[in-house]
PDB file of N, CA and C in Angstrom:
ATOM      1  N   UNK A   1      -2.570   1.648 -28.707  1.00  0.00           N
ATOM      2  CA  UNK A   1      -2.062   2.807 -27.985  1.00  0.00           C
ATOM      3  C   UNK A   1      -2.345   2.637 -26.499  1.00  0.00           C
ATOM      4  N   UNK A   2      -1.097   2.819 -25.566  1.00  0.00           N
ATOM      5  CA  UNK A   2      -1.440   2.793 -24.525  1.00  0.00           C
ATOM      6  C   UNK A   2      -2.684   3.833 -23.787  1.00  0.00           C
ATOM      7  N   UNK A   3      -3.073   3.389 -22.509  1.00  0.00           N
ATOM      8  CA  UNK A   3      -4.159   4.550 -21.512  1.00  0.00           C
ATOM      9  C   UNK A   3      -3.128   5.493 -21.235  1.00  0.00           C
ATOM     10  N   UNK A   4      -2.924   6.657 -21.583  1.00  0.00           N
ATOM     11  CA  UNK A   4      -2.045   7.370 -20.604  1.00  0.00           C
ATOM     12  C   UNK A   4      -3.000   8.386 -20.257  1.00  0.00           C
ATOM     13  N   UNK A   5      -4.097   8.732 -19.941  1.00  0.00           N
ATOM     14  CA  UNK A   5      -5.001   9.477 -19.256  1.00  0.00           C
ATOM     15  C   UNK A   5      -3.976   9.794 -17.650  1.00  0.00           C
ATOM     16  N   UNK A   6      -3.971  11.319 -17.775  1.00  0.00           N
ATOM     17  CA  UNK A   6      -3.032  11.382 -16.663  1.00  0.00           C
ATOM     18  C   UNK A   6      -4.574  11.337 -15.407  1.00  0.00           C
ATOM     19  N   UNK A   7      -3.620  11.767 -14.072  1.00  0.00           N
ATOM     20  CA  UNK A   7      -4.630  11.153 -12.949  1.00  0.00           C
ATOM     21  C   UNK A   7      -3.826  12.460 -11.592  1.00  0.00           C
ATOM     22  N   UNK A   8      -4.644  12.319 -10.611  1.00  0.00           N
ATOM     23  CA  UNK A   8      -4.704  13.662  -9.724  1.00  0.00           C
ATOM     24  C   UNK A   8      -4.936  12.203  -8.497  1.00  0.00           C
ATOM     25  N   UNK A   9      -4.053  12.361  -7.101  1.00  0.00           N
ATOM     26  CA  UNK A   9      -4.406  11.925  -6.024  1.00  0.00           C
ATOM     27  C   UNK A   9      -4.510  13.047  -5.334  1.00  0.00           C
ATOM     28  N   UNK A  10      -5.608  13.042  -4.576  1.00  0.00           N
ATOM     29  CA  UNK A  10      -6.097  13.754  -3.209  1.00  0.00           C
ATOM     30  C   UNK A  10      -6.585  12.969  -2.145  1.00  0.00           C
ATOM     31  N   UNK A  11      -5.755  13.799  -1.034  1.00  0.00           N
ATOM     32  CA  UNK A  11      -6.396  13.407   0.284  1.00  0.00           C
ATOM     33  C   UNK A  11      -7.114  14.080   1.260  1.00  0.00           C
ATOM     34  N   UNK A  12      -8.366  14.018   1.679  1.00  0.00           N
ATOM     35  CA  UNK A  12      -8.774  14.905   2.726  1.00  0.00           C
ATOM     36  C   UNK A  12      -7.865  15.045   3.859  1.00  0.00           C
ATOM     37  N   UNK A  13      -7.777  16.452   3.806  1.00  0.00           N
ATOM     38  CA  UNK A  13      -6.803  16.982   5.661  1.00  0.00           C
ATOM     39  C   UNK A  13      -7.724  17.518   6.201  1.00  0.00           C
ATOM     40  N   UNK A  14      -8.883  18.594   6.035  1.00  0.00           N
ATOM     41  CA  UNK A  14      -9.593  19.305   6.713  1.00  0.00           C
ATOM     42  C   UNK A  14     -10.814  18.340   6.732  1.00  0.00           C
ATOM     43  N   UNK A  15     -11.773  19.112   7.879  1.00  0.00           N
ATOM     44  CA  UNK A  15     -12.804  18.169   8.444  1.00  0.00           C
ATOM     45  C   UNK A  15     -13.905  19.614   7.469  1.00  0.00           C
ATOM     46  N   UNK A  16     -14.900  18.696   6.891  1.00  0.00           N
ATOM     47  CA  UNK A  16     -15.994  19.536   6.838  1.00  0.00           C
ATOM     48  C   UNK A  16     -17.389  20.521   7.441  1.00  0.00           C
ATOM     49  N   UNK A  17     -16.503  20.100   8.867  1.00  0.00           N
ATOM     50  CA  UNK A  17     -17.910  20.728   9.776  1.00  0.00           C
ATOM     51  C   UNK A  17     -17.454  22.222   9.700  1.00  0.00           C
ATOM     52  N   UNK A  18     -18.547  23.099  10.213  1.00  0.00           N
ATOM     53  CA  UNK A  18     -18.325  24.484   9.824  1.00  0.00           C
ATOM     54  C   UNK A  18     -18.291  24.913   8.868  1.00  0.00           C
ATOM     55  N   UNK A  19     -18.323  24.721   7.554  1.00  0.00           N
ATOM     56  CA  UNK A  19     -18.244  24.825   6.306  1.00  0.00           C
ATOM     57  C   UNK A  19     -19.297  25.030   5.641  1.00  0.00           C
ATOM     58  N   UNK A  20     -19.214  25.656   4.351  1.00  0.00           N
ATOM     59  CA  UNK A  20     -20.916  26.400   3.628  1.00  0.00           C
ATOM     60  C   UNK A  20     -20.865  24.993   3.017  1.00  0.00           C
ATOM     61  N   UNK A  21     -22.191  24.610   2.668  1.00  0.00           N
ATOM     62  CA  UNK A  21     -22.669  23.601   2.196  1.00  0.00           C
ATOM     63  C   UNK A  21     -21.937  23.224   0.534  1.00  0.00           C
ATOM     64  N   UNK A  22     -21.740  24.211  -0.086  1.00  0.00           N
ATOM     65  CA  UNK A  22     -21.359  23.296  -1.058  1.00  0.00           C
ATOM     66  C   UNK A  22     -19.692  23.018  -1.096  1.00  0.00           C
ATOM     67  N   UNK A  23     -19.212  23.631  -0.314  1.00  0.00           N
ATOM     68  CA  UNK A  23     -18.050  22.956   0.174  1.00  0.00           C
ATOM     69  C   UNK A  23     -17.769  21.307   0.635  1.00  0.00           C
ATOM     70  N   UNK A  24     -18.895  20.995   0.938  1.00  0.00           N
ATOM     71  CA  UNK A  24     -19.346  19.860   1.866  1.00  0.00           C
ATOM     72  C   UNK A  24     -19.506  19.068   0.239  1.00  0.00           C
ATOM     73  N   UNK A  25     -20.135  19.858  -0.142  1.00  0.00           N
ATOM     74  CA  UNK A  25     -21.007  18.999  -1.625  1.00  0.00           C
ATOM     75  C   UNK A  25     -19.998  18.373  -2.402  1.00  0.00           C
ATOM     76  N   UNK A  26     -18.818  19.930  -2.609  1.00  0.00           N
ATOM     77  CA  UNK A  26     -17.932  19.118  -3.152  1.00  0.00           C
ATOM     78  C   UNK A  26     -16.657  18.168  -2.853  1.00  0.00           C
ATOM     79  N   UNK A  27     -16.577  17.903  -1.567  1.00  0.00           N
ATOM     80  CA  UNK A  27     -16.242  17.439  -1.191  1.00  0.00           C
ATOM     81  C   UNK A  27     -16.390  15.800  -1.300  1.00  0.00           C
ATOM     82  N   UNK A  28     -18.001  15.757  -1.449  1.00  0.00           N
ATOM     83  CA  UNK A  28     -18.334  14.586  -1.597  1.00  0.00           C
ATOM     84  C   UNK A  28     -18.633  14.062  -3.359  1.00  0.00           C
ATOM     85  N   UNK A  29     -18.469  15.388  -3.883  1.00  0.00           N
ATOM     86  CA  UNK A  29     -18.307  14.653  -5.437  1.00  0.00           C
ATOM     87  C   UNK A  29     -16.697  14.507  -5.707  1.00  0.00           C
ATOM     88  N   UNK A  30     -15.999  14.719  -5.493  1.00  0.00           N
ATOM     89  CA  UNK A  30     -14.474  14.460  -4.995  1.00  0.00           C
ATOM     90  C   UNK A  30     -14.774  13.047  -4.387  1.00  0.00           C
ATOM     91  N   UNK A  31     -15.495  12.451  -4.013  1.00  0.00           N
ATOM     92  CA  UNK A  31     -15.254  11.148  -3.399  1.00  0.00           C
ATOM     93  C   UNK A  31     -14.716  11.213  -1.575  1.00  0.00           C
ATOM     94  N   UNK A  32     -14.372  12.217  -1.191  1.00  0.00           N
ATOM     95  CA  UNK A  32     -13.738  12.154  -0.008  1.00  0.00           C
ATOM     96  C   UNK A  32     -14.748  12.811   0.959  1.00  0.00           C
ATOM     97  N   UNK A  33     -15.444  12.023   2.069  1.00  0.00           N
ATOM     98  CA  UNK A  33     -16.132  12.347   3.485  1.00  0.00           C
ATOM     99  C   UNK A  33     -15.998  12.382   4.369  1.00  0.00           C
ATOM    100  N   UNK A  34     -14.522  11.303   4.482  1.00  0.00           N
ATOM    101  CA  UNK A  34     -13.315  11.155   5.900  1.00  0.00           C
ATOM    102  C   UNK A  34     -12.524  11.845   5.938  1.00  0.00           C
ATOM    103  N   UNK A  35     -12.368  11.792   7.156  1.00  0.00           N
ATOM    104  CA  UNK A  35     -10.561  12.205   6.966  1.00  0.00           C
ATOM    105  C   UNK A  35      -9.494  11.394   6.288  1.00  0.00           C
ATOM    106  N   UNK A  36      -8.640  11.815   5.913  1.00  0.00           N
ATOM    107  CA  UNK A  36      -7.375  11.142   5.367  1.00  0.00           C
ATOM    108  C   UNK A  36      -7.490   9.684   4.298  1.00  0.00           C
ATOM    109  N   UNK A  37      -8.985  10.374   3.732  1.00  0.00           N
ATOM    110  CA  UNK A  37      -9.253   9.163   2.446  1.00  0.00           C
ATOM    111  C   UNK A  37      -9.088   9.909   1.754  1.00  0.00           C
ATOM    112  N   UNK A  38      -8.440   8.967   0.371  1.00  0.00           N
ATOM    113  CA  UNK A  38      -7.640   9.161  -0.825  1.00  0.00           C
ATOM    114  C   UNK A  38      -8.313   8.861  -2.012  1.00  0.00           C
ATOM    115  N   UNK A  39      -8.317   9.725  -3.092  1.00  0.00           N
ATOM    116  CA  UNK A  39      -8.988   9.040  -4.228  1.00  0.00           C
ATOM    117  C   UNK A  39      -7.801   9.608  -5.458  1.00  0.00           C
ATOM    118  N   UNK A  40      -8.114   8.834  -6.197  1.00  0.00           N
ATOM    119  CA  UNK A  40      -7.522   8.842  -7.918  1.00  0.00           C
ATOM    120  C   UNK A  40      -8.284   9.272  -8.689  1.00  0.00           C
ATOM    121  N   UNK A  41      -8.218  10.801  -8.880  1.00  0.00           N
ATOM    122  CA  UNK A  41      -9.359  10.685  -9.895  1.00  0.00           C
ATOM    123  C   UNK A  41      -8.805  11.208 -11.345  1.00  0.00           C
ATOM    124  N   UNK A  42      -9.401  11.363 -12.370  1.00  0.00           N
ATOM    125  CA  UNK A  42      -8.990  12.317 -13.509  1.00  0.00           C
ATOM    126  C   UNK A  42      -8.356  13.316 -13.650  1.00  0.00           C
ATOM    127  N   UNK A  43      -7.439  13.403 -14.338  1.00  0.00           N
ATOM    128  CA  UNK A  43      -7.341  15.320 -14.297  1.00  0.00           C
ATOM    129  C   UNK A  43      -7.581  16.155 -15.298  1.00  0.00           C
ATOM    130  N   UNK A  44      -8.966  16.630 -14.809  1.00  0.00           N
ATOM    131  CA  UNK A  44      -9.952  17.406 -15.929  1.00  0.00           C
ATOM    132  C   UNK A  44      -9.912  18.717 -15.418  1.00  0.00           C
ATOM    133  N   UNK A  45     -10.033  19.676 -16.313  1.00  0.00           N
ATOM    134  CA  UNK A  45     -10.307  20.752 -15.717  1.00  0.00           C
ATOM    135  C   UNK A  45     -11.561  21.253 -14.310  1.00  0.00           C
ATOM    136  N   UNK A  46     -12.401  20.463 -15.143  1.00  0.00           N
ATOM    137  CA  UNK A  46     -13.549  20.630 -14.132  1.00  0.00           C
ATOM    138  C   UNK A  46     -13.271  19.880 -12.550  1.00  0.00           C
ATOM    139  N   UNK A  47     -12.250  18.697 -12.526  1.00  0.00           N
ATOM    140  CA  UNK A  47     -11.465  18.267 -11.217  1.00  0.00           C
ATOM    141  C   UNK A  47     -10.796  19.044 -10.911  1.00  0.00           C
ATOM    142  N   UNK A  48      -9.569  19.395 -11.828  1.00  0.00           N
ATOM    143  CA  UNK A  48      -8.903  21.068 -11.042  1.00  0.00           C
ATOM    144  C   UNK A  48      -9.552  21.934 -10.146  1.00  0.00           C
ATOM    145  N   UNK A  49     -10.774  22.263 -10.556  1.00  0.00           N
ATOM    146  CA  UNK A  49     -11.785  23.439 -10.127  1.00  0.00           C
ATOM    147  C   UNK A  49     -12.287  23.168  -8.394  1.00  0.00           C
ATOM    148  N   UNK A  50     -12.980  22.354  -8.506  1.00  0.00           N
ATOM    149  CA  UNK A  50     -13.530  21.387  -7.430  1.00  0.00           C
ATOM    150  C   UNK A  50     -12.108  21.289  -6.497  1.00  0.00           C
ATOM    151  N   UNK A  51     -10.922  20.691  -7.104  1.00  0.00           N
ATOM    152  CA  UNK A  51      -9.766  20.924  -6.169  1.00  0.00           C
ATOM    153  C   UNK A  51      -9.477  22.362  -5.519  1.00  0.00           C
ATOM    154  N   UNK A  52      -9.572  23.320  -6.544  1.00  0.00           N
ATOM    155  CA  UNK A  52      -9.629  24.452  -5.446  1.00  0.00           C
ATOM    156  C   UNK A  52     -10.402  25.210  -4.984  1.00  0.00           C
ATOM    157  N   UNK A  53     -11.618  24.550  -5.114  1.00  0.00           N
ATOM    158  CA  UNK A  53     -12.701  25.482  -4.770  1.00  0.00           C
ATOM    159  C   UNK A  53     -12.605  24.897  -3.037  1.00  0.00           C
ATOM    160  N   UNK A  54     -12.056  23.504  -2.810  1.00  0.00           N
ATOM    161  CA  UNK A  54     -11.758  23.273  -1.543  1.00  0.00           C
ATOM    162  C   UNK A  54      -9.816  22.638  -0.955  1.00  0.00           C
ATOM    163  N   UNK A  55      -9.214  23.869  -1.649  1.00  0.00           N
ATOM    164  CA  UNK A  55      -8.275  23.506  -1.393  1.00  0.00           C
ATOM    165  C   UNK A  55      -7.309  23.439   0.010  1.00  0.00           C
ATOM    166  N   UNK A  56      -8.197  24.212   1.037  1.00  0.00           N
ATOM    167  CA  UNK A  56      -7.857  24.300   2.122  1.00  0.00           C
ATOM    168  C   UNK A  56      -8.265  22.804   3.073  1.00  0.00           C
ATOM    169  N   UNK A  57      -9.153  21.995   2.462  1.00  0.00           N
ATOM    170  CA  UNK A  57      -9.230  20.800   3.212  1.00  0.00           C
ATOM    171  C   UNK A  57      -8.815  19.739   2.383  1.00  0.00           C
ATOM    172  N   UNK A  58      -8.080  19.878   1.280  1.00  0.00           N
ATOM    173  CA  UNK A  58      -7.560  18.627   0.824  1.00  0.00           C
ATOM    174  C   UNK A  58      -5.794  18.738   0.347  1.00  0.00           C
ATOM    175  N   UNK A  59      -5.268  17.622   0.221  1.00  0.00           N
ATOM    176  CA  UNK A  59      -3.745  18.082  -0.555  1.00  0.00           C
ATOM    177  C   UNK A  59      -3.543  16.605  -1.635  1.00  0.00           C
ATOM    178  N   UNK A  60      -3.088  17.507  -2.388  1.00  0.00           N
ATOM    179  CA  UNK A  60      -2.848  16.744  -3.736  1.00  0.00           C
ATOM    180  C   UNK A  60      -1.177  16.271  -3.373  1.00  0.00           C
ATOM    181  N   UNK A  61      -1.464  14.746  -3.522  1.00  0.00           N
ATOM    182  CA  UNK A  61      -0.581  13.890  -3.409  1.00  0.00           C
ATOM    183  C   UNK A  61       0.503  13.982  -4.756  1.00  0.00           C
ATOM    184  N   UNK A  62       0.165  13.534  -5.608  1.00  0.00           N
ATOM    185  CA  UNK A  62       0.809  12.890  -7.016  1.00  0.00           C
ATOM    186  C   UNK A  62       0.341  13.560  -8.027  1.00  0.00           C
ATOM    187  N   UNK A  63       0.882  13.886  -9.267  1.00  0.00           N
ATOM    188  CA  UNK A  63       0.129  14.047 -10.357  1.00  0.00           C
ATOM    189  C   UNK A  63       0.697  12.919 -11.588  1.00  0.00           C
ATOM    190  N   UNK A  64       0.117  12.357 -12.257  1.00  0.00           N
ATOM    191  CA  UNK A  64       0.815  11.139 -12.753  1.00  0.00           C
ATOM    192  C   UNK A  64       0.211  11.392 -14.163  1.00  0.00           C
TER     193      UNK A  64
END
């Protein structure tokens, strides 16, 4: 059987300064600390969450 585990791209747009700390936090369990770096990650519910708990500094590219 093939992998078809679907998958979520995000990219950081917003900068984390000014921001309450676990914004920052999750930001960095998201994988993203730069600007305009991209990650592939899972799409789990618990990634959903984390996506909008900072959805104002990131945008979801693809859903595959």
């Amino acid at each position: 059987m093939a992998n078809t585990e679907k998958t979520v791209t995000v990219e950081q747009i917003g900068s984390p300064l000014r921001r309450p700390a676990s914004q920052r936090a999750t930001l960095i369990g998201l994988g993203l600390n730069k600007m305009h770096r991209r990650r592939t990650l899972k799409d789990t519910p618990e990634v959903r969450g984390m996506i909008r708990k900072v959805q104002h500094l990131v945008r979801v590219l693809d859903e595959a």
